[in-house]
Protein backbone atom coordinates (compact mmCIF):
# COMPACT_ATOMS: atom_id res chain seq x y z
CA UNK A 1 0.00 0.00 0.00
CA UNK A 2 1.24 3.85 -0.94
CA UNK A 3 0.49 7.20 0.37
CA UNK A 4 -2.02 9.06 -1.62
CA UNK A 5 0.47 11.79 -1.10
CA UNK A 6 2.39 9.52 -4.12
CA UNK A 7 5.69 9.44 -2.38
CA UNK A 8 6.10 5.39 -3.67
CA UNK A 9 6.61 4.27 -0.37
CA UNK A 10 4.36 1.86 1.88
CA UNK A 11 3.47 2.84 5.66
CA UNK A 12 6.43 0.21 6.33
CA UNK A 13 8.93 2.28 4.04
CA UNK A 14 9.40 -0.62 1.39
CA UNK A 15 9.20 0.85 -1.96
CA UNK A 16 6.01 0.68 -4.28
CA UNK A 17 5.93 -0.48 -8.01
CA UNK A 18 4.06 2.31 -9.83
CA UNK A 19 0.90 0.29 -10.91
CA UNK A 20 -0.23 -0.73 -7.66
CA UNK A 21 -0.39 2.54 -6.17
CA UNK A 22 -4.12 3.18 -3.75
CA UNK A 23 -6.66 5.64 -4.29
CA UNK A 24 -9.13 6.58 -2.57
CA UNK A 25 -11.74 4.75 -4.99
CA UNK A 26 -9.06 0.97 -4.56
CA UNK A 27 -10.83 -1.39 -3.26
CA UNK A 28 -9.46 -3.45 -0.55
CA UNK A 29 -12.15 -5.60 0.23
CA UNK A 30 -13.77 -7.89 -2.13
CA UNK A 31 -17.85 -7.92 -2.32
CA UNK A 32 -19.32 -9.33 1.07
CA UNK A 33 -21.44 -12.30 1.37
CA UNK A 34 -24.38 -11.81 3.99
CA UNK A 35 -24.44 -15.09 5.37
CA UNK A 36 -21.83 -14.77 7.81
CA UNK A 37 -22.76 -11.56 9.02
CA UNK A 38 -26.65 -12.80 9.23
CA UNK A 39 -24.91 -16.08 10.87
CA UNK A 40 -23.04 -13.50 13.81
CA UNK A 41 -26.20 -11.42 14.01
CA UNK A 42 -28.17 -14.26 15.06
CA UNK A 43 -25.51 -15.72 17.63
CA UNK A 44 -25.32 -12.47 19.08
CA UNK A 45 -28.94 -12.38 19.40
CA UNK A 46 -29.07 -15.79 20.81
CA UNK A 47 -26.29 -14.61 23.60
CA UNK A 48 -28.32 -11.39 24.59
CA UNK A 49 -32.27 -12.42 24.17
CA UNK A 50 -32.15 -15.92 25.77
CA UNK A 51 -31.06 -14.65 29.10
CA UNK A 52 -33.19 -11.71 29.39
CA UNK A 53 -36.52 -13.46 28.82
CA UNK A 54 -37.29 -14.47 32.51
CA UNK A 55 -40.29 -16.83 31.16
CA UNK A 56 -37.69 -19.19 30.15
CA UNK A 57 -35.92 -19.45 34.16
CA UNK A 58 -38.12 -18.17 36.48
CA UNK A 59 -38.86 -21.43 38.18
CA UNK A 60 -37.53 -23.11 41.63
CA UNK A 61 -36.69 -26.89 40.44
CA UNK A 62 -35.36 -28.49 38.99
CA UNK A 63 -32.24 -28.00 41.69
CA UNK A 64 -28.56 -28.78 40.76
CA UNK A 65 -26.51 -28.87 43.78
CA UNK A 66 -29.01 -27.51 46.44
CA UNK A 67 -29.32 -23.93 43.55
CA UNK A 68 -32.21 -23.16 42.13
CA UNK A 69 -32.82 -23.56 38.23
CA UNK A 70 -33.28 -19.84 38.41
CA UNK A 71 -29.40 -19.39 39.38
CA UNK A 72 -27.91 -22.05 37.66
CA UNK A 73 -29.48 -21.05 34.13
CA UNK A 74 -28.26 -17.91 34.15
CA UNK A 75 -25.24 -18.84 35.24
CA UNK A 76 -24.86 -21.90 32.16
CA UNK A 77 -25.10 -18.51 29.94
CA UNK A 78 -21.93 -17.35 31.47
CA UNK A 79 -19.73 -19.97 28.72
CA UNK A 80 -22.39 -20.26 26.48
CA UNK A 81 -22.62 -16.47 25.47
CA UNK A 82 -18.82 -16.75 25.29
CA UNK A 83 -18.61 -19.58 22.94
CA UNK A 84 -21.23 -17.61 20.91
CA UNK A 85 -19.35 -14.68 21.16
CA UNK A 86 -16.30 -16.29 19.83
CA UNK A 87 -17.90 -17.98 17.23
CA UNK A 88 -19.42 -14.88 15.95
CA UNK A 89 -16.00 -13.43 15.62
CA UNK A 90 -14.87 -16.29 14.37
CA UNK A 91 -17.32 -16.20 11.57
CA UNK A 92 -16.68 -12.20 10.69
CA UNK A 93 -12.54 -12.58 10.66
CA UNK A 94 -13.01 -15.63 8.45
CA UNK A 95 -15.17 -13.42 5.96
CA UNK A 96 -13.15 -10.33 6.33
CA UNK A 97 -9.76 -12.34 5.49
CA UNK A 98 -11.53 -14.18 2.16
CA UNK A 99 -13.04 -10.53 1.35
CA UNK A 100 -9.58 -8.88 1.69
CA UNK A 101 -7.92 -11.88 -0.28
CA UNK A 102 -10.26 -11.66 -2.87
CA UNK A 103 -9.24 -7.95 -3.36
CA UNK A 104 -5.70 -8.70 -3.67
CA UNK A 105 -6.46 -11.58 -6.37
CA UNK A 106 -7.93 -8.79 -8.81
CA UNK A 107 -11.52 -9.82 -7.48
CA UNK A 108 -14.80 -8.03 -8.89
CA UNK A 109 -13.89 -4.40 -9.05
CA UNK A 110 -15.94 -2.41 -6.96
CA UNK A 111 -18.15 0.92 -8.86
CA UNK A 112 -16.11 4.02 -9.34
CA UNK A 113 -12.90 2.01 -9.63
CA UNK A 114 -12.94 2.75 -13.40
CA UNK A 115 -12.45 6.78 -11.96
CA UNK A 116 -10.24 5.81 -10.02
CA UNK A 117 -6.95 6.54 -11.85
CA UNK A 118 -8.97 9.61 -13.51
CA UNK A 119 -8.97 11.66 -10.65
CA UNK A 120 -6.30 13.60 -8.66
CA UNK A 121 -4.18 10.81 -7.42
CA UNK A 122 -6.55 9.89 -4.67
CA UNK A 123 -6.09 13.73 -3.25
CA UNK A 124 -9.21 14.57 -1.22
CA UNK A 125 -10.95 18.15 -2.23
């Protein structure tokens, strides 16, 4: 990646070949699927709903360990809404990294990118 400012140098200060320099219309990101981030939306969901719906654990038995079901339910969504959690994030890194290598394969070019090298070297007005 270059400056905009076209100095031919990456943030890392390795040089640049001239044809891959970025604009401010490069994609870097390939088009996104929506079933991962439907798939995370409805884990998340799952993590935050289940335990604050009261109909579901507001009973005395059964007991596990002397504690009421009450306790002990909310309590089992202590590691579950972590797991969910993680797998959530698991499923939005996975997407992100297959978006980004897309971009860097010469995926679908994104709209505008044809303006992109008509414009003022990515300089912002």
């Amino acid at each position: 990646m270059s400056h905009a400012d076209g100095s031919g140098y990456s943030p890392n200060g390795e040089t640049v070949p001239e044809g891959s320099r970025l604009t401010r219309d490069t994609a870097i990101r390939g088009p996104a699927r929506p079933a991962p981030y439907i798939g995370a939306g409805i884990l998340l969901a799952a993590a935050i709903l289940f335990p604050l719906m009261p109909q579901l654990y507001a009973f005395d038995a059964p007991r596990l360990g002397g504690m009421p079901f009450f306790y002990w339910y909310q309590l089992l969504w202590v590691p579950i809404s972590a797991i969910l959690t993680g797998s959530a994030y698991w499923l939005v890194t996975r997407e992100d990294r297959r978006r980004r290598a897309e971009a860097r394969a010469g995926g679908a070019p994104q709209e505008g990118a044809a303006a992109a090298g008509a414009g003022m070297e990515g300089e912002r007005p």
